[in-house]
C-alpha atoms as a PDB file:
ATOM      1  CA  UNK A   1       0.000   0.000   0.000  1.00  0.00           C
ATOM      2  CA  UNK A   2       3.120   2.535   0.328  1.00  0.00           C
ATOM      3  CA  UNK A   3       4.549   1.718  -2.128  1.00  0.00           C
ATOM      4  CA  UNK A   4       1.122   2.282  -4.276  1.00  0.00           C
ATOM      5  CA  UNK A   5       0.623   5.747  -2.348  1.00  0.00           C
ATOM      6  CA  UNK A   6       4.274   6.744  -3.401  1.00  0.00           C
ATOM      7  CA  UNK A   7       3.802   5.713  -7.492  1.00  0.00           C
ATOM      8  CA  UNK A   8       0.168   7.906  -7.206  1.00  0.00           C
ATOM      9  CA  UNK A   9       2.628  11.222  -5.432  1.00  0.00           C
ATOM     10  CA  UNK A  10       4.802  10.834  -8.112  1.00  0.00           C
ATOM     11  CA  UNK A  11       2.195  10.340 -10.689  1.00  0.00           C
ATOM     12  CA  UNK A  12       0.183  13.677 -10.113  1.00  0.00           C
ATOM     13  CA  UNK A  13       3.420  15.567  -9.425  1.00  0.00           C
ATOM     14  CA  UNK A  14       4.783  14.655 -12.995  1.00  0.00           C
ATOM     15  CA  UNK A  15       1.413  14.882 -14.880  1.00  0.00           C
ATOM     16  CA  UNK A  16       1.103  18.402 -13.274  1.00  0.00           C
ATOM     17  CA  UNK A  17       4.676  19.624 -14.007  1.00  0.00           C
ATOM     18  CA  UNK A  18       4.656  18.590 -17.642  1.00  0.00           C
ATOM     19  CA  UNK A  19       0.965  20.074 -17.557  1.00  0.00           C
ATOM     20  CA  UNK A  20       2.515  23.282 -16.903  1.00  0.00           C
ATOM     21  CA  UNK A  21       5.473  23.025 -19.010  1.00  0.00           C
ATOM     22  CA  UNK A  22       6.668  26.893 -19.837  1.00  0.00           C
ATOM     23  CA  UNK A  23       6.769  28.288 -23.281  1.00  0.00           C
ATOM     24  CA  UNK A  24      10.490  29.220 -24.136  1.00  0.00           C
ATOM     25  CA  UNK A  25      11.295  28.461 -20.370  1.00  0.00           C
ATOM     26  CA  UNK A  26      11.339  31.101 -17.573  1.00  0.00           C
ATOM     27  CA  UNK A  27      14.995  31.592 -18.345  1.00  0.00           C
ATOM     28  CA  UNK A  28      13.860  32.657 -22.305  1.00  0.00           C
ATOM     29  CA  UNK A  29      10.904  34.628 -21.311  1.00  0.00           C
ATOM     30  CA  UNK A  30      12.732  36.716 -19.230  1.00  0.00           C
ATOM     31  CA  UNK A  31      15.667  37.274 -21.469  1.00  0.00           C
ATOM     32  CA  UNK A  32      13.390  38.400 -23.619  1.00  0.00           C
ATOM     33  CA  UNK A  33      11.720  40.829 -20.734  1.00  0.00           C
ATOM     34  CA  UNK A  34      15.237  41.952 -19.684  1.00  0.00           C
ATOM     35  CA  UNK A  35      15.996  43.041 -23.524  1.00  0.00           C
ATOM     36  CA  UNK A  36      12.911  44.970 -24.353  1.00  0.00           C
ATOM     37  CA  UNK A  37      13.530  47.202 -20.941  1.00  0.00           C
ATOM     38  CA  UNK A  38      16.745  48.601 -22.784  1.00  0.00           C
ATOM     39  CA  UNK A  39      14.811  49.781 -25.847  1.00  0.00           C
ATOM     40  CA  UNK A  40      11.740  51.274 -24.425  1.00  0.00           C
ATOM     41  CA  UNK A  41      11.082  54.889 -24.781  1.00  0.00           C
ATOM     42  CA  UNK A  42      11.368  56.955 -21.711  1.00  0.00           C
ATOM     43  CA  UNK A  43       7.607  58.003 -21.403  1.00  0.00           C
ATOM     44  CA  UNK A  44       6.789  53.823 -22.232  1.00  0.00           C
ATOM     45  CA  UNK A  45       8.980  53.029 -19.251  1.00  0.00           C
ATOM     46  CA  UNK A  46       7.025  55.613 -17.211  1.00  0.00           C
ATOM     47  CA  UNK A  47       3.658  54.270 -18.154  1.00  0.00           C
ATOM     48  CA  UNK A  48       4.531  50.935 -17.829  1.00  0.00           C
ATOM     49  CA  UNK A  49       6.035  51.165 -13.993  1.00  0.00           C
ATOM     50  CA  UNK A  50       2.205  52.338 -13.317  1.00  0.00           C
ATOM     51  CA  UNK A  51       0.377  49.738 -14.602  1.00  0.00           C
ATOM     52  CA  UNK A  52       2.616  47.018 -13.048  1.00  0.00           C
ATOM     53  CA  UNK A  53       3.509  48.666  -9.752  1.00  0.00           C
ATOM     54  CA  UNK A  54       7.298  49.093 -10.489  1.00  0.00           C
ATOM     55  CA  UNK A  55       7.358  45.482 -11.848  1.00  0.00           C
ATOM     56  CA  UNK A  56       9.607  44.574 -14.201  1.00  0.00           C
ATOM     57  CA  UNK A  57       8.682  43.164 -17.879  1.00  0.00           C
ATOM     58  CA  UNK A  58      11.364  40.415 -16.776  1.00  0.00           C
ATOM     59  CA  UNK A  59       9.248  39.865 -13.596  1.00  0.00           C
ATOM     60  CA  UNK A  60       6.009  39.665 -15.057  1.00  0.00           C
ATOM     61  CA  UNK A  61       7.194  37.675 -18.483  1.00  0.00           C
ATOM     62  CA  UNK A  62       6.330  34.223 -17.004  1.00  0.00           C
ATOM     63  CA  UNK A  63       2.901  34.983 -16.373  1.00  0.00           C
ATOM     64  CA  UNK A  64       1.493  33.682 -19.069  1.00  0.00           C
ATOM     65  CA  UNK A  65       2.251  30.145 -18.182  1.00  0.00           C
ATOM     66  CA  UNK A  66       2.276  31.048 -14.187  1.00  0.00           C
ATOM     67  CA  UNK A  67      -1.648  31.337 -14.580  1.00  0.00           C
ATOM     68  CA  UNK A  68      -1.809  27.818 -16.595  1.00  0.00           C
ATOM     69  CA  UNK A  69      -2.940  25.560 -13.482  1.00  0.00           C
ATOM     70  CA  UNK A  70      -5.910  27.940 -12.873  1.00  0.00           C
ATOM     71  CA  UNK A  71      -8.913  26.686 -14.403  1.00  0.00           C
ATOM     72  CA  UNK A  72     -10.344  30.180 -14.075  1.00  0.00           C
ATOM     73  CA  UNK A  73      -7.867  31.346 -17.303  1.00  0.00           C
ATOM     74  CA  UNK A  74      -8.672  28.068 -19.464  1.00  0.00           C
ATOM     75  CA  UNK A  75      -9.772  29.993 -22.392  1.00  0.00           C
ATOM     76  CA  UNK A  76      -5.724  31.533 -22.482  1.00  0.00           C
ATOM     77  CA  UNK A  77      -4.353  28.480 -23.453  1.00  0.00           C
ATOM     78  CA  UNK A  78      -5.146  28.794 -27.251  1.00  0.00           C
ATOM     79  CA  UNK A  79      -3.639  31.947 -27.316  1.00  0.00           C
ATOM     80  CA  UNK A  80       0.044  30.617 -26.327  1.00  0.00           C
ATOM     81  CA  UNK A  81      -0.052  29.534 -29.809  1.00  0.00           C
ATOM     82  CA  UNK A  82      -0.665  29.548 -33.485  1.00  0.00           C
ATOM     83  CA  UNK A  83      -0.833  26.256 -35.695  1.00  0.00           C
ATOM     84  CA  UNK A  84      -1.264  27.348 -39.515  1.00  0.00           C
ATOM     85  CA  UNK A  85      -0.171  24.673 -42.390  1.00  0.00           C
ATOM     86  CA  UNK A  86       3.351  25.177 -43.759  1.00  0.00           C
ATOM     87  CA  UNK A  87       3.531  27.623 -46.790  1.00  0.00           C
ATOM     88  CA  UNK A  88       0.233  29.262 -45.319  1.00  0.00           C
ATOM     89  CA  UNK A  89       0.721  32.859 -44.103  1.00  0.00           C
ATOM     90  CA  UNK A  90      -0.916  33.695 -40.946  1.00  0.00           C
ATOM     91  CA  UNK A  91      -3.222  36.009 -42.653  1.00  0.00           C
ATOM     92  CA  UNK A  92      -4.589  33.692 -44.928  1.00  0.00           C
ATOM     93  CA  UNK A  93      -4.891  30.547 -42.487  1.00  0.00           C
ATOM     94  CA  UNK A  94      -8.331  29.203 -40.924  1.00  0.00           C
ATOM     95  CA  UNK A  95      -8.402  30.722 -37.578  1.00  0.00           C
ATOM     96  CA  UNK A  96      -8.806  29.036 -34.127  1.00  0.00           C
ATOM     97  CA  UNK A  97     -12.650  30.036 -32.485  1.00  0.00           C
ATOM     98  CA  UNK A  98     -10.653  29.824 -29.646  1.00  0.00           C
ATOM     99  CA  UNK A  99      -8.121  32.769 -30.345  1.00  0.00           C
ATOM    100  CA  UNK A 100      -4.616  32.331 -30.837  1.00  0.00           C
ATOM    101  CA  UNK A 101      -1.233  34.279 -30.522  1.00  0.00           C
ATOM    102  CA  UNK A 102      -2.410  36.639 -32.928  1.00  0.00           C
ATOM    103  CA  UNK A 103      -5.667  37.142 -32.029  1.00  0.00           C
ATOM    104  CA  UNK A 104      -4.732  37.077 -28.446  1.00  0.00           C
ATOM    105  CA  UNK A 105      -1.982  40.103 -28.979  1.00  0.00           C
ATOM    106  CA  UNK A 106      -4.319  42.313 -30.748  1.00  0.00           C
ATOM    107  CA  UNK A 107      -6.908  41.571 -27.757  1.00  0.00           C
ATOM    108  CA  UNK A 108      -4.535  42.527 -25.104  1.00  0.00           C
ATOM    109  CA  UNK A 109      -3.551  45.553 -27.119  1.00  0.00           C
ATOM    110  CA  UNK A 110      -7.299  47.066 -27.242  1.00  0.00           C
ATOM    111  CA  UNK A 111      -8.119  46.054 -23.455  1.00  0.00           C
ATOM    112  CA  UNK A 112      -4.127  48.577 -22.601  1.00  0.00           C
ATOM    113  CA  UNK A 113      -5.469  51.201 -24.789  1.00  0.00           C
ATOM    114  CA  UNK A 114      -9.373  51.071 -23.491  1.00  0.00           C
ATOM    115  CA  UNK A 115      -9.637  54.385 -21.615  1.00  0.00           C
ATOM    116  CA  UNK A 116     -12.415  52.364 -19.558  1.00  0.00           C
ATOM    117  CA  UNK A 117     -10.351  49.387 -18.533  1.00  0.00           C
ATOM    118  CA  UNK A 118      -9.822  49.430 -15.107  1.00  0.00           C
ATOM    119  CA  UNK A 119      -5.850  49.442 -13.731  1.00  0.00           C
ATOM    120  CA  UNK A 120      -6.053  45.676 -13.035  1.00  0.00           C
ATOM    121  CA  UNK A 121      -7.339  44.744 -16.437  1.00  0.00           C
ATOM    122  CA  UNK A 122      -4.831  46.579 -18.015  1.00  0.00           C
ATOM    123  CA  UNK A 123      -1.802  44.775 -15.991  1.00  0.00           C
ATOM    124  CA  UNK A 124      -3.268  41.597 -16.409  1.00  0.00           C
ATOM    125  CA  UNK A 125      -3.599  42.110 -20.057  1.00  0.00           C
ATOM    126  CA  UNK A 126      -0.305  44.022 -20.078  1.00  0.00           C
ATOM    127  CA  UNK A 127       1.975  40.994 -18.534  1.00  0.00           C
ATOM    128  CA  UNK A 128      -0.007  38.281 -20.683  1.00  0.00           C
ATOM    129  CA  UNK A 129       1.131  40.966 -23.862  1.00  0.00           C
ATOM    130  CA  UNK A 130       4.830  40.558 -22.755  1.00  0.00           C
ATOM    131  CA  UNK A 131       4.801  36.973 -22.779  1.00  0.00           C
ATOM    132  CA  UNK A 132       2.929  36.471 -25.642  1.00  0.00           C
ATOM    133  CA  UNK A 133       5.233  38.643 -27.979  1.00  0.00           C
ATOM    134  CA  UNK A 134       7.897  35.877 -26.309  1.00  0.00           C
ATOM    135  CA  UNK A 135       5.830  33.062 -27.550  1.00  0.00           C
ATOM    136  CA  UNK A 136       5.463  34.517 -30.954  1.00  0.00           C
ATOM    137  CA  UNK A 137       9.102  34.148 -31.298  1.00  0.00           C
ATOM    138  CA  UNK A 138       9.510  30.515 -30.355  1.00  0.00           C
ATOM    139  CA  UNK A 139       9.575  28.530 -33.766  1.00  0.00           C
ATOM    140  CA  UNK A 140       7.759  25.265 -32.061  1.00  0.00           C
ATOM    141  CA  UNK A 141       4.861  28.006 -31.091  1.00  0.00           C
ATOM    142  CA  UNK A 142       3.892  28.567 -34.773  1.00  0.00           C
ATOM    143  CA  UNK A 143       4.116  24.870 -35.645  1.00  0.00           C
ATOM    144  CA  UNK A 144       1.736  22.214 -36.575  1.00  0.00           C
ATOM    145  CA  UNK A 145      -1.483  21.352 -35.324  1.00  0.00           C
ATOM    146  CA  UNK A 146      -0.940  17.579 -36.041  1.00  0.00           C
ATOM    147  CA  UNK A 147       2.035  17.188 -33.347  1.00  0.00           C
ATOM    148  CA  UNK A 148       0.587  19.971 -31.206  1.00  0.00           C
ATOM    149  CA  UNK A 149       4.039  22.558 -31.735  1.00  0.00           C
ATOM    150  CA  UNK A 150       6.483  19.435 -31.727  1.00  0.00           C
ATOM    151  CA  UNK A 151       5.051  18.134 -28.670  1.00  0.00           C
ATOM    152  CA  UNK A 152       4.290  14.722 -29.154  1.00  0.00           C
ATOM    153  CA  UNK A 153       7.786  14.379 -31.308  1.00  0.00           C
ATOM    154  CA  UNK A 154       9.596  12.629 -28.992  1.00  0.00           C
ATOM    155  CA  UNK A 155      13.684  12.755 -29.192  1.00  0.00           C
ATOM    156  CA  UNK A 156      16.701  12.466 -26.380  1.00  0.00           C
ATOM    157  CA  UNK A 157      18.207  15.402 -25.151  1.00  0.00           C
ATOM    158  CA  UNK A 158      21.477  14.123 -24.045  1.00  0.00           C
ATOM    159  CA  UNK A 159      20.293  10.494 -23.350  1.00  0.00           C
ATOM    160  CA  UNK A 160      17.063  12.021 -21.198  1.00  0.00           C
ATOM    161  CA  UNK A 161      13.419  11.471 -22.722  1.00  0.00           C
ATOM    162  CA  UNK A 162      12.038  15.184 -23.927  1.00  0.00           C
ATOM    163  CA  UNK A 163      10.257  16.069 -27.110  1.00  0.00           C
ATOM    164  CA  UNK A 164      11.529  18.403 -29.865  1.00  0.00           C
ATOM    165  CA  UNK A 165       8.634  21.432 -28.396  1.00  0.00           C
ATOM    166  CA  UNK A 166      10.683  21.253 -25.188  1.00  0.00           C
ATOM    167  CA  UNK A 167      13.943  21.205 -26.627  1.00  0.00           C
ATOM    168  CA  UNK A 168      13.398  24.382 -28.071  1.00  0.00           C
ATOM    169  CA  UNK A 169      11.442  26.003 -25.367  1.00  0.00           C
ATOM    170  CA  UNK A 170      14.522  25.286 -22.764  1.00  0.00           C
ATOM    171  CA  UNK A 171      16.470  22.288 -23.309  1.00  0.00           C
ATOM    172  CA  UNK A 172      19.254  24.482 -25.135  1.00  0.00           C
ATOM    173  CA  UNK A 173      18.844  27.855 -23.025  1.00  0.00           C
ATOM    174  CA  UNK A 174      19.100  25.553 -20.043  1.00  0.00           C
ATOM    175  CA  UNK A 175      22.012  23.851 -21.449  1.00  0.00           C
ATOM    176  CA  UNK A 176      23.601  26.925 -21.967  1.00  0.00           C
ATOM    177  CA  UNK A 177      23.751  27.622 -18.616  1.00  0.00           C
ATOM    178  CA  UNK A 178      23.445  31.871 -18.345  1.00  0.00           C
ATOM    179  CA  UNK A 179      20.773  33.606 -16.263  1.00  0.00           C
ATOM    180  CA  UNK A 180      18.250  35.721 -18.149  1.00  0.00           C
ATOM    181  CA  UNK A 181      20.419  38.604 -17.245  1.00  0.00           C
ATOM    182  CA  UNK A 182      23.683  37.421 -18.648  1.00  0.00           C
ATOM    183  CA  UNK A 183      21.825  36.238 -21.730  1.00  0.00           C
ATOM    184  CA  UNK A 184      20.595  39.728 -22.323  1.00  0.00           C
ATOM    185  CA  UNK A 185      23.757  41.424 -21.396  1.00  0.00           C
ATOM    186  CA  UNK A 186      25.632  38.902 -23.825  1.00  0.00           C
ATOM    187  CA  UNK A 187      22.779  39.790 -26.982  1.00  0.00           C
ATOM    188  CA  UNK A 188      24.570  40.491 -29.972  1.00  0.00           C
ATOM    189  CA  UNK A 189      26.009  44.213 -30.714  1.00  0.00           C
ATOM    190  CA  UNK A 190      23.182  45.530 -33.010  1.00  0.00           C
ATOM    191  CA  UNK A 191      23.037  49.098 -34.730  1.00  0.00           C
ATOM    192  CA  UNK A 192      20.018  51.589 -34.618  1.00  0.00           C
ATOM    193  CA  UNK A 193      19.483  50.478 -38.100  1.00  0.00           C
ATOM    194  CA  UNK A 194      19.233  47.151 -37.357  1.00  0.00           C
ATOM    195  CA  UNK A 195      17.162  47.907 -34.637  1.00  0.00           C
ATOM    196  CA  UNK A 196      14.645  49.804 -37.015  1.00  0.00           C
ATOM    197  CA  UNK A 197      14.972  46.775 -39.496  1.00  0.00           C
ATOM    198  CA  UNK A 198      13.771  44.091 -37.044  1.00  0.00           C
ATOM    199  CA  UNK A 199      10.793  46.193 -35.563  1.00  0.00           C
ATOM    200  CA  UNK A 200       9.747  46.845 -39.005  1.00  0.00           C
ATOM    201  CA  UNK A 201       6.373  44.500 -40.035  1.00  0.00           C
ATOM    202  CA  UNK A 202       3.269  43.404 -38.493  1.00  0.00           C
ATOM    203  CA  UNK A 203       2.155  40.583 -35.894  1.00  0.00           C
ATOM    204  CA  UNK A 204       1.331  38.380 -38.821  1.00  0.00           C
ATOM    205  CA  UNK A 205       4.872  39.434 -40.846  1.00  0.00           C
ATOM    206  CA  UNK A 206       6.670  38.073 -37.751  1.00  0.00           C
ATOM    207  CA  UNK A 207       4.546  34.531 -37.021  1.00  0.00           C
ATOM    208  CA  UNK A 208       4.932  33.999 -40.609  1.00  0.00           C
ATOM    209  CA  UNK A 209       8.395  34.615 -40.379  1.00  0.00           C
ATOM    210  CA  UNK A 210       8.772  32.667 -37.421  1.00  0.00           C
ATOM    211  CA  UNK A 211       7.029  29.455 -39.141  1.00  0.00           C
ATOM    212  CA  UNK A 212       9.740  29.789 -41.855  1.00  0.00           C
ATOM    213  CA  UNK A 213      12.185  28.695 -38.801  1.00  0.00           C
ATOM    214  CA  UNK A 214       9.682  25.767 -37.189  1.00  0.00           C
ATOM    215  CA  UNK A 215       9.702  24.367 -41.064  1.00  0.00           C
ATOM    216  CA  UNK A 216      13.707  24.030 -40.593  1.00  0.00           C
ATOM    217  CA  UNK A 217      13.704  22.818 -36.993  1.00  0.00           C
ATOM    218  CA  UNK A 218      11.248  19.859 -38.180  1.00  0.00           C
ATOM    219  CA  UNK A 219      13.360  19.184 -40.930  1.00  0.00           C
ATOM    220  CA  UNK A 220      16.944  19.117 -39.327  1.00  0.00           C
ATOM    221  CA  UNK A 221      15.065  16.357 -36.339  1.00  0.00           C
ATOM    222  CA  UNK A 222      13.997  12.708 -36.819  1.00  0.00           C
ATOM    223  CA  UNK A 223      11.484  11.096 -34.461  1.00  0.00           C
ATOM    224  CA  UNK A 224      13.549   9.384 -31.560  1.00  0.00           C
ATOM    225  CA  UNK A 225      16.791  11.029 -32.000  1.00  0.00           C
ATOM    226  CA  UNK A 226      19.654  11.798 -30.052  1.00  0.00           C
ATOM    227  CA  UNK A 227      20.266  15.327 -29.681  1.00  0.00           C
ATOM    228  CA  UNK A 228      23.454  16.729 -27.962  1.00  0.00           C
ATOM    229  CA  UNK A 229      26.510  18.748 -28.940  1.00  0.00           C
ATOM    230  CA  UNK A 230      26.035  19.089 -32.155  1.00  0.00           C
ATOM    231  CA  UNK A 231      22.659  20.514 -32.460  1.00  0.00           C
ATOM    232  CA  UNK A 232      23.438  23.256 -29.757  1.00  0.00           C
ATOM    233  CA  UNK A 233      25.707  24.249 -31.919  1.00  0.00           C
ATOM    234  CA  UNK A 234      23.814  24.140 -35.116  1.00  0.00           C
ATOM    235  CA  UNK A 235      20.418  25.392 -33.177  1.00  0.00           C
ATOM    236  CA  UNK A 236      21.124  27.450 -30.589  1.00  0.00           C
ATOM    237  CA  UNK A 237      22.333  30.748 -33.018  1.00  0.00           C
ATOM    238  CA  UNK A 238      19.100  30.900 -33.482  1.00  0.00           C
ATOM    239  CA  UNK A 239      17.628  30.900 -30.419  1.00  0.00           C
ATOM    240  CA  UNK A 240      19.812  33.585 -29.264  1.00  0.00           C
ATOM    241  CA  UNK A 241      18.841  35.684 -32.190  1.00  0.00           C
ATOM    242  CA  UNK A 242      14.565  35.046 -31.731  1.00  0.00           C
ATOM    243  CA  UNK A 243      15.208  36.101 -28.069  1.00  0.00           C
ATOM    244  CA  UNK A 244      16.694  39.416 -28.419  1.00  0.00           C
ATOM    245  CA  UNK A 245      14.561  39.832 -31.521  1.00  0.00           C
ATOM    246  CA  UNK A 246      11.812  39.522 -29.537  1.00  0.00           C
ATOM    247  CA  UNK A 247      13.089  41.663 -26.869  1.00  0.00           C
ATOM    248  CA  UNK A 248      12.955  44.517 -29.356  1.00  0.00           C
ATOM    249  CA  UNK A 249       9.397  43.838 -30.993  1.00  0.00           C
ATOM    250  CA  UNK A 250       8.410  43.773 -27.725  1.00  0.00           C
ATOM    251  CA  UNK A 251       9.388  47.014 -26.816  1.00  0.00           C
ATOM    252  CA  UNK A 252       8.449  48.592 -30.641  1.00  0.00           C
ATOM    253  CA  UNK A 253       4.747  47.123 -29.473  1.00  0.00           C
ATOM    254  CA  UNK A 254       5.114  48.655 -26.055  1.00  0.00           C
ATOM    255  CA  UNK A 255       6.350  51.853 -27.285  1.00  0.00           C
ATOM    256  CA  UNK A 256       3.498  52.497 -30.265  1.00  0.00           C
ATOM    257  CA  UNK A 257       1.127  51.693 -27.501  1.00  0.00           C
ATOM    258  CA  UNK A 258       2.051  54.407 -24.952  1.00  0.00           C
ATOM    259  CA  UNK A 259       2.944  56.808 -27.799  1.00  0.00           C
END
């Protein structure tokens, strides 16, 4: 009978922590937080520390996922997300009834700029907003419906059981072993121009541009396979890039809104 008691404790404690299994990791969400603070316009940063109290955008990042295991915010989940068949732009793709990560951003844009929302709307709406700019950059977040976003792909991360979503949500960043402050201190030296280049385009120009990625991270992984060295160092460029490029979307979206 203990022993049966001790299997059910371990049971629920795994079901729930793979239940609640963060998009791009807390470690990549608040990278991303952490790199948006250094681009947002002084008035944005002003606006901002209001809404949230004097909480940080790296604070408040995980949210998203930190409300996940209250059934009160089921109707979020969909918007973590967007599945739309390969070589389908986002615009053109049969939409979720649900919502989804681009139907959820525009939502939490109108309820920040609603002169009747009330302060707690607009926080709540606010920190889900910084999180899911985060998810929109996260190529296994704009991937296919069939294997739920790489989910149910299951591969070895250095001889341990994962699947290819997790690998990319923090499998590599965790591997990589930096806090979300050295990771955003260590972002690659960009110019203003560069900075103008990748806030350029819309919420749809950047999922589809994102999918583009998830079609090469499905193609470079085989069902089952052992993933170690060598696709760090084949994979994780790119991860550091979609962070900090989401860092500064983020705060080009923060920055139009408190314009």
């Amino acid at each position: 009978m203990k022993s049966a008691y001790i299997l059910i404790i371990f049971l629920i404690t795994f079901l729930a922590g793979n239940a609640n299994n963060p998009d791009w990791g807390q470690t990549g969400h608040r990278t991303i937080g952490k790199i948006a603070e250094n681009y947002l316009e002084a008035k944005t940063k002003r606006e901002i520390s209001k809404i949230l109290d004097g909480q940080s955008l790296a604070l408040v990042s995980t949210f998203g996922d930190d409300i996940k295991s209250d059934k009160r915010y089921k109707d979020f989940y969909s918007w973590h997300y967007v599945n739309m068949p390969f070589g389908v732009k986002y615009e053109d793709s049969e939409k979720n009834p649900n919502g989804d990560l681009g139907t959820g951003i525009e939502k939490c844009k109108s309820v920040i700029l609603d002169k009747n929302a009330s302060k707690d709307d607009k926080a709540f709406y606010l920190k889900l907003l910084v999180h899911f700019i985060g998810d929109l950059h996260q190529p296994m977040h704009v991937g296919r419906a069939e294997d739920k976003g790489g989910n149910t792909i299951q591969v070895q991360w250095f001889n341990d059981g994962t699947n290819l979503h997790s690998v990319w949500d923090s499998k590599m960043i965790d591997s990589f072993q930096m806090t979300y402050t050295e990771m955003a201190a260590n972002a690659d030296k960009i110019s203003k121009e560069q900075v103008k280049y990748l806030q350029q385009g819309t919420i749809a120009d950047w999922a589809n541009e994102t999918q583009t990625f998830a079609i090469k991270a499905y193609a470079s992984t085989e069902v089952g396979e052992k993933l170690s060295y060598n696709y760090m160092y084949e994979n994780f460029g790119l991860v550091r890039s979609q962070l900090q490029k989401g860092g500064i979307r983020l705060a080009k979206v923060l920055n139009d809104l408190f314009d």
